[in-house]
C-alpha atoms as a PDB file:
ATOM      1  CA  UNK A   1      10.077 -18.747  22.349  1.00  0.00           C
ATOM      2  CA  UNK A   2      13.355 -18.525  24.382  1.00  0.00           C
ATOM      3  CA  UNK A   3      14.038 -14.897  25.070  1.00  0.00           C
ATOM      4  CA  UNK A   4      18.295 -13.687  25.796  1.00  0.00           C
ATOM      5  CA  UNK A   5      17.849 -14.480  28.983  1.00  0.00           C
ATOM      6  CA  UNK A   6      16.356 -18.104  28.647  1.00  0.00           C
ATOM      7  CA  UNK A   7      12.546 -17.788  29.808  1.00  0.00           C
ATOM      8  CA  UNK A   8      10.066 -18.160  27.553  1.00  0.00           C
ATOM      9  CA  UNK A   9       7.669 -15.083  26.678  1.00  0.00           C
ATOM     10  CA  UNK A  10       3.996 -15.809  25.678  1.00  0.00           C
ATOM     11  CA  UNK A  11       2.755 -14.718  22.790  1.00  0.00           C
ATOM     12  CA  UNK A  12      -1.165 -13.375  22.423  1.00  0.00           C
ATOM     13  CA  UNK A  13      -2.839 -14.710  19.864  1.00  0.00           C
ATOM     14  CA  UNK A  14      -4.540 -11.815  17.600  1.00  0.00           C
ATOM     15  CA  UNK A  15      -8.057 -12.225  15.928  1.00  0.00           C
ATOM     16  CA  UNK A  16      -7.273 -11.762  12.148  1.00  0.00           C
ATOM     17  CA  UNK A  17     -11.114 -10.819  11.197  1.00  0.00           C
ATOM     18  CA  UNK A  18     -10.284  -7.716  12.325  1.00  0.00           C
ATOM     19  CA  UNK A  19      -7.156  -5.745  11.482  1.00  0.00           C
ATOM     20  CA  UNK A  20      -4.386  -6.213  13.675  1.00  0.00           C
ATOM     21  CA  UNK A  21      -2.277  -2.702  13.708  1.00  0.00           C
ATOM     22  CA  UNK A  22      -4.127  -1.070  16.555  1.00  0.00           C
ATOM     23  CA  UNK A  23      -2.961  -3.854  18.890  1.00  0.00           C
ATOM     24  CA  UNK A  24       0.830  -3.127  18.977  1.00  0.00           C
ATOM     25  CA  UNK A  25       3.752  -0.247  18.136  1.00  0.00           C
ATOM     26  CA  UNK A  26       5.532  -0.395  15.067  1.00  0.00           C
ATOM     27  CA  UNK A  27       7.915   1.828  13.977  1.00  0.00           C
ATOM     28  CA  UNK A  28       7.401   4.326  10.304  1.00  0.00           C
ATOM     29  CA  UNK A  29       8.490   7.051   8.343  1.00  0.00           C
ATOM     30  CA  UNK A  30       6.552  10.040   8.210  1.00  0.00           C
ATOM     31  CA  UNK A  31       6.246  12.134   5.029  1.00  0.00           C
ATOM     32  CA  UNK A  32       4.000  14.729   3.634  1.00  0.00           C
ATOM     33  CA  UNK A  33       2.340  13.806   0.434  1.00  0.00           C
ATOM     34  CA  UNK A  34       2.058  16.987  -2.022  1.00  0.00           C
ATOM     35  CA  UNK A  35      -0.462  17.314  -4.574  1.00  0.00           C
ATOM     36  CA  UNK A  36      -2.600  19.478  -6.882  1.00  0.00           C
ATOM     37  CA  UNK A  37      -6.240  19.611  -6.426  1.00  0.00           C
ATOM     38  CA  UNK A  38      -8.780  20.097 -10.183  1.00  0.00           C
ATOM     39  CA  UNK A  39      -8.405  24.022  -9.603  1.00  0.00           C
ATOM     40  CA  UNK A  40      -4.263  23.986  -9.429  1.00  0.00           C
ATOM     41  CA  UNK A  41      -4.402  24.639  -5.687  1.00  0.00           C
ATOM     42  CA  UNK A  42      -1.757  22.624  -2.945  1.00  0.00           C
ATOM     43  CA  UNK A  43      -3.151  19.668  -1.379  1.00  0.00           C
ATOM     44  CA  UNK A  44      -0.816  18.149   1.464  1.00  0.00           C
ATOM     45  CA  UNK A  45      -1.301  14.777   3.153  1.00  0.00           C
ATOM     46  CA  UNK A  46       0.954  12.827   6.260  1.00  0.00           C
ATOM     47  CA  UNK A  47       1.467   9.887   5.497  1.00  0.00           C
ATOM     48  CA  UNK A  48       3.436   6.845   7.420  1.00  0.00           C
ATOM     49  CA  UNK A  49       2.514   3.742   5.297  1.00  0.00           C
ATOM     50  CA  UNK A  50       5.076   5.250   2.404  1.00  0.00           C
ATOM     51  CA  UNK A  51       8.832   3.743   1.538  1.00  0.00           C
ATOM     52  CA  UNK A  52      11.013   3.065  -1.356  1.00  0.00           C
ATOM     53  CA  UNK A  53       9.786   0.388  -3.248  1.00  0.00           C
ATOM     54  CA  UNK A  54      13.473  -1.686  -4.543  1.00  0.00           C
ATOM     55  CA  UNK A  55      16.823  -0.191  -4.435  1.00  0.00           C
ATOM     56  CA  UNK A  56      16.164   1.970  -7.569  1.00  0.00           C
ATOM     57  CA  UNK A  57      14.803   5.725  -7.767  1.00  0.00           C
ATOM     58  CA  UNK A  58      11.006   4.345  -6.870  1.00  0.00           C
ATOM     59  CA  UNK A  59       8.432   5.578  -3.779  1.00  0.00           C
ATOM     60  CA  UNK A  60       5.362   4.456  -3.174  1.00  0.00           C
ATOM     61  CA  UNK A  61       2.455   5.399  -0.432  1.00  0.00           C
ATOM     62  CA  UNK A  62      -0.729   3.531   0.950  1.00  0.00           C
ATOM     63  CA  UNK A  63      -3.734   5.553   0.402  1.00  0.00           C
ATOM     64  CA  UNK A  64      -7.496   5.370  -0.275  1.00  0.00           C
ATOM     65  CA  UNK A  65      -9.369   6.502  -3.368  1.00  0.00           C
ATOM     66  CA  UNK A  66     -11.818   8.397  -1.046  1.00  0.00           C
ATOM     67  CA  UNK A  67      -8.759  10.816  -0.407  1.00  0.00           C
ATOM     68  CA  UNK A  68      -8.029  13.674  -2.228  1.00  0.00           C
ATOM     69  CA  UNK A  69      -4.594  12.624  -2.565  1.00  0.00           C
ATOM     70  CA  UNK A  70      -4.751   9.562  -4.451  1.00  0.00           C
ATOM     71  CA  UNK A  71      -7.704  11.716  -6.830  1.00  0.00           C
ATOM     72  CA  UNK A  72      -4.816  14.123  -7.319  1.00  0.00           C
ATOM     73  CA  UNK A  73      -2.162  12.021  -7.798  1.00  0.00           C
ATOM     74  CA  UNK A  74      -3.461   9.763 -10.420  1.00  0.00           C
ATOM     75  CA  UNK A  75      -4.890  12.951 -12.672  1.00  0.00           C
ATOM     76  CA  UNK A  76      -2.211  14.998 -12.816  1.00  0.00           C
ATOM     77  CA  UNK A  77       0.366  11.694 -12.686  1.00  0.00           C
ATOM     78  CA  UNK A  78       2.960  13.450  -9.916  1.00  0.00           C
ATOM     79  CA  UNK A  79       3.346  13.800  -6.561  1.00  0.00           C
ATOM     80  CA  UNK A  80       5.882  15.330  -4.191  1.00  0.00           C
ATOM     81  CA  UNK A  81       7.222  13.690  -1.008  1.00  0.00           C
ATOM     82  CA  UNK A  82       8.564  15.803   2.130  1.00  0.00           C
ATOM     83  CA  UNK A  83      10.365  14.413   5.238  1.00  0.00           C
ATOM     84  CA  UNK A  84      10.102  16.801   7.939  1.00  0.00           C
ATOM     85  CA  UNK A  85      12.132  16.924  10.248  1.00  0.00           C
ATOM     86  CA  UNK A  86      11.523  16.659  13.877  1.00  0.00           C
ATOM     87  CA  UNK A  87      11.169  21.001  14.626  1.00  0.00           C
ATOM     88  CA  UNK A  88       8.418  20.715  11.765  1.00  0.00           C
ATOM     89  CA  UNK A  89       6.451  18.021  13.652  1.00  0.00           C
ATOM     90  CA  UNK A  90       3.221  20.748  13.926  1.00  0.00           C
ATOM     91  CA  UNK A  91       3.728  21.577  10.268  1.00  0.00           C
ATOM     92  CA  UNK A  92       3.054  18.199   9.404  1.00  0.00           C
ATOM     93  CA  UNK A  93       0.134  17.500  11.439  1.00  0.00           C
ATOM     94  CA  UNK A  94      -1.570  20.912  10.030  1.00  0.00           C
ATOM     95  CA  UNK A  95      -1.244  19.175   7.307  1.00  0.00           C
ATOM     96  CA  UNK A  96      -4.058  16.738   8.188  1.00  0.00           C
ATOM     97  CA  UNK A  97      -6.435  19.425   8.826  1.00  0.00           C
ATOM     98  CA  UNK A  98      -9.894  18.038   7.709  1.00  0.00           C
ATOM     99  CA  UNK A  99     -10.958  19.861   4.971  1.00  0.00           C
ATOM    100  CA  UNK A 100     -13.859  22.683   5.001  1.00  0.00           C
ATOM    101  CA  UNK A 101     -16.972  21.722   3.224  1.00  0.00           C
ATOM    102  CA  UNK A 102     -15.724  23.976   0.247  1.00  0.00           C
ATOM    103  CA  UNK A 103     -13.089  21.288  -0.034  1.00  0.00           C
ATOM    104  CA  UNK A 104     -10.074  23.703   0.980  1.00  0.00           C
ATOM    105  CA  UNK A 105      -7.938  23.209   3.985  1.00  0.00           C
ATOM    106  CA  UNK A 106      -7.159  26.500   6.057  1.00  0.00           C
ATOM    107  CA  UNK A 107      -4.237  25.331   7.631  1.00  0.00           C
ATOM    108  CA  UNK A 108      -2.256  25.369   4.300  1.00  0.00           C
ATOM    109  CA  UNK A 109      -2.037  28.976   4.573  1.00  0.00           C
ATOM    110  CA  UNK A 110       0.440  28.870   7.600  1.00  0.00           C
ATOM    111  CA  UNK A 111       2.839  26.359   6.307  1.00  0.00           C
ATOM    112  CA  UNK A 112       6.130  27.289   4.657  1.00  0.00           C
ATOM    113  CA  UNK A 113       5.846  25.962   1.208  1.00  0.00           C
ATOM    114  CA  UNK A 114       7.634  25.457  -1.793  1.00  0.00           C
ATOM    115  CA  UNK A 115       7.464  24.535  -5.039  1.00  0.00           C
ATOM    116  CA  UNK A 116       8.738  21.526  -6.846  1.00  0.00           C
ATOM    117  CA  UNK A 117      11.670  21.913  -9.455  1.00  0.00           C
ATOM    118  CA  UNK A 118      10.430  19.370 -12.210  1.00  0.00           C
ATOM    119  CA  UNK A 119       6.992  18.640 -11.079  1.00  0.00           C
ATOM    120  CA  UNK A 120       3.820  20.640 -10.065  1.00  0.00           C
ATOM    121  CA  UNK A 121       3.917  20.299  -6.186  1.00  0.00           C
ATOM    122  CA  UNK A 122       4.335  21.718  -3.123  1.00  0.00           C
ATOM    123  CA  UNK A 123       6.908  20.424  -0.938  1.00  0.00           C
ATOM    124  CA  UNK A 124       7.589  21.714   3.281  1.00  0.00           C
ATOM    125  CA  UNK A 125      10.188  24.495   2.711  1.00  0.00           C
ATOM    126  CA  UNK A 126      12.754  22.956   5.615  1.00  0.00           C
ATOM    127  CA  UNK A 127      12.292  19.222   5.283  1.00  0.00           C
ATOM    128  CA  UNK A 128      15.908  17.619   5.319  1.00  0.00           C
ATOM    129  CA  UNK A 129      14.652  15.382   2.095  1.00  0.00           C
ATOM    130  CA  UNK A 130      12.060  16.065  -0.730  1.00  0.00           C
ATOM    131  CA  UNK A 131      11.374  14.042  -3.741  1.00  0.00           C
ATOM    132  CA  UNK A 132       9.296  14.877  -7.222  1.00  0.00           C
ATOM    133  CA  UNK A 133       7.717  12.348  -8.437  1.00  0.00           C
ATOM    134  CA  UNK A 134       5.797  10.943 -11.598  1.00  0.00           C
ATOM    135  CA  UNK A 135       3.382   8.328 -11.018  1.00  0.00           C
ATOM    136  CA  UNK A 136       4.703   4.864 -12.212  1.00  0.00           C
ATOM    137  CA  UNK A 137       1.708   2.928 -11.324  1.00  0.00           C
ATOM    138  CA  UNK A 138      -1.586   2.525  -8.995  1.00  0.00           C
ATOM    139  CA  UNK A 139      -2.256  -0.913  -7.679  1.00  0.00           C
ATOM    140  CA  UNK A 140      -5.964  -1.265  -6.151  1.00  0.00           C
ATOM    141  CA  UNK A 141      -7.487  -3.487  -4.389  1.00  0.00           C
ATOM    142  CA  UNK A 142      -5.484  -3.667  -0.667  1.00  0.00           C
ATOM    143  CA  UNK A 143      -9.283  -3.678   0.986  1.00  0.00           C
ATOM    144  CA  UNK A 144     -10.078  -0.054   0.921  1.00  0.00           C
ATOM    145  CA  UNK A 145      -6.736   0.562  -0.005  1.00  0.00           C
ATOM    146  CA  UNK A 146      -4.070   1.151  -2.826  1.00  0.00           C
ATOM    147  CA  UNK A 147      -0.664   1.762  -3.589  1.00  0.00           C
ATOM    148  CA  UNK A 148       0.607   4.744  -5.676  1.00  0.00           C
ATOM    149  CA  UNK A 149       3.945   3.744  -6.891  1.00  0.00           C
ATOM    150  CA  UNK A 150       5.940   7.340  -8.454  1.00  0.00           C
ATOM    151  CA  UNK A 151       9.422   7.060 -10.005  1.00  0.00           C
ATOM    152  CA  UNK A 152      11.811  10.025  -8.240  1.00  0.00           C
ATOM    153  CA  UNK A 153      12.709  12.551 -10.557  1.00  0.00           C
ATOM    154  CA  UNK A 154      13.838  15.014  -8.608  1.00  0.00           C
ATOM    155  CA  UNK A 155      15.872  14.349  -4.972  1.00  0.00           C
ATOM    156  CA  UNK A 156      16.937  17.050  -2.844  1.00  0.00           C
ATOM    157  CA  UNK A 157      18.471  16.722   0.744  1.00  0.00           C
ATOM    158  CA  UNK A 158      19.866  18.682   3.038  1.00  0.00           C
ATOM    159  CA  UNK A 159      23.523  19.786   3.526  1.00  0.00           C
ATOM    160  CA  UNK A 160      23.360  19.012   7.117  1.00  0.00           C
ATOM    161  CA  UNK A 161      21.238  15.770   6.276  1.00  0.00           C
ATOM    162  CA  UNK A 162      23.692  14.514   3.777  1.00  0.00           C
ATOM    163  CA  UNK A 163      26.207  11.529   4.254  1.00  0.00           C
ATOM    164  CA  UNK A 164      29.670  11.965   3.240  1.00  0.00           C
ATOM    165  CA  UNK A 165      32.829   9.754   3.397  1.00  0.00           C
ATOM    166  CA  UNK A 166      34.123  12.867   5.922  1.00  0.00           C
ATOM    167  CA  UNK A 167      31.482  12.415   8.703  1.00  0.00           C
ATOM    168  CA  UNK A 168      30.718   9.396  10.767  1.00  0.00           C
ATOM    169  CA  UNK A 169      26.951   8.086  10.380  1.00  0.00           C
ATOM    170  CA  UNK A 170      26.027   8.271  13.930  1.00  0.00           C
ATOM    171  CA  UNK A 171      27.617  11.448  14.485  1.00  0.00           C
ATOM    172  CA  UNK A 172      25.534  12.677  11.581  1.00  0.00           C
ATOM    173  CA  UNK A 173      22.406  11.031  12.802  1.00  0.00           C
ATOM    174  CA  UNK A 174      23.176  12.635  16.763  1.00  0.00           C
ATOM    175  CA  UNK A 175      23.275  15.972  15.063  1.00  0.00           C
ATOM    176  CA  UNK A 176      20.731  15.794  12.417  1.00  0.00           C
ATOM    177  CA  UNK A 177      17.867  13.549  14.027  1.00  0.00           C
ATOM    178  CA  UNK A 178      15.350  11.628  12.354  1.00  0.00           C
ATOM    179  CA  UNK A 179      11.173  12.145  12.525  1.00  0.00           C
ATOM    180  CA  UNK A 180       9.560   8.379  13.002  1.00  0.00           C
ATOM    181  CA  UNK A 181       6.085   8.036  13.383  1.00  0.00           C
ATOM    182  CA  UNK A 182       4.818   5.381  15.669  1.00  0.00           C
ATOM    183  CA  UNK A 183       1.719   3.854  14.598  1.00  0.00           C
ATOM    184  CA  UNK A 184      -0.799   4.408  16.278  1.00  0.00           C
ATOM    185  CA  UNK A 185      -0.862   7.757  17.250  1.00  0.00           C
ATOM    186  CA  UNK A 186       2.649   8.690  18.617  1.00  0.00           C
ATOM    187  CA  UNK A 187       5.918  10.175  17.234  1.00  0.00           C
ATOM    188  CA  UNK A 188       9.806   9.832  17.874  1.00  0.00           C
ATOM    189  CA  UNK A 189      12.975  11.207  17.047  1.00  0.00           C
ATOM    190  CA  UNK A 190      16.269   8.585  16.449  1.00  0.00           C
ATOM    191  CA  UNK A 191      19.012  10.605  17.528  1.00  0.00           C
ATOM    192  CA  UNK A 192      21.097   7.110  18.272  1.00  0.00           C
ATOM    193  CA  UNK A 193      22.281   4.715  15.894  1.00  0.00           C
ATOM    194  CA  UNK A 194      24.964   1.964  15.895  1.00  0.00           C
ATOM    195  CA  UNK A 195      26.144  -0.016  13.183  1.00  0.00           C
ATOM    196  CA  UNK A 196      23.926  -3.327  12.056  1.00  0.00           C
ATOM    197  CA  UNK A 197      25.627  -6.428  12.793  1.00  0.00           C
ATOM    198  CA  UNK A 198      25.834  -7.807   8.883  1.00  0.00           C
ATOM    199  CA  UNK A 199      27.503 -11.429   8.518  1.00  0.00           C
ATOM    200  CA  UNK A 200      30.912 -11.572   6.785  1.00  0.00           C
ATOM    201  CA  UNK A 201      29.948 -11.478   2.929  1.00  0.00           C
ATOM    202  CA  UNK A 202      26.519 -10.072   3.435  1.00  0.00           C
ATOM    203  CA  UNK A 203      25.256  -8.263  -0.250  1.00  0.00           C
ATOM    204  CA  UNK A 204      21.648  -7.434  -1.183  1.00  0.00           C
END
């Protein structure tokens, strides 16, 4: 297709019988998934395949039923949701620790924790946004893959993190930047934004 400039750019045709997301970047969110194991104990998980699902108080996250989050989160029905901010970038990847053959995960021991207010969770102490959640609903069947969809019942972000009608967006975003994951393997921090060009009479 034409690019700006008026050359055209080839595209390379991907082989679909094989999945296609180690090929090329794409930008993510990256969150830590909080849970309770059988025996009550904290159970965190990143995750980057994770969003709001619609403009209401819903999140959801991609994970397997192999993983001891999804176990957790369908028995006890909640789950917590941290954003960490860039400074906690190590925190998070503790978090993905493999676990010992005991099932436990000695890396949970360093991290600053909290707990949730309405739900049983633990939460990173310092991330800029945290969510409690109660499982809505589980849709299987993405190959090895599911969805675990949790209405928010709790939302905390912030002071620094929070948008006001006194502070400019991109000043706010400059001062307080933003942990993105880029899958696969790297990370980024969005310390520059600008204002999306939306047509006149644009609404969702």
């Amino acid at each position: 297709m034409p690019s700006a400039g008026g050359a055209t750019q080839e595209h390379v045709p991907l082989d679909t019988a094989n999945p296609v997301w180690e090929r090329f970047f794409q930008v993510a969110p990256l969150v830590v998934i909080g849970t309770l194991d059988e025996s009550g104990a904290h159970d965190l998980a990143p995750k980057h395949m994770a969003m709001p699902m619609g403009w209401d108080n819903y999140f959801g996250f991609v994970c397997t039923p192999r993983h001891a989050t999804y176990r957790n989160a369908i028995r006890e029905r909640t789950f917590t949701v941290s954003f960490p901010r860039p400074r906690q970038l190590v925190q998070a990847s503790l978090s993905a620790e493999p676990r010992r053959p005991d099932g436990s995960k000695a890396s949970l021991a360093d991290l600053p924790l909290s707990e949730g207010e309405v739900v049983a969770g633990p939460l990173l102490r310092d991330s800029y946004l945290q969510l409690e959640c109660e499982v809505e609903r589980v849709v299987d069947g993405f190959g090895d893959n599911s969805l675990v969809v949790g209405r928010i019942v709790a939302a905390r972000v912030l002071a620094e993190a929070l948008r006001s009608n006194d502070r400019d967006d991109a000043e706010l975003i400059a001062e307080s930047p933003l942990l993105v994951y880029l899958s696969p393997g790297y990370y980024g921090e969005v310390g520059r934004a600008y204002n999306f060009p939306l047509p006149s009479g644009f609404s969702r």
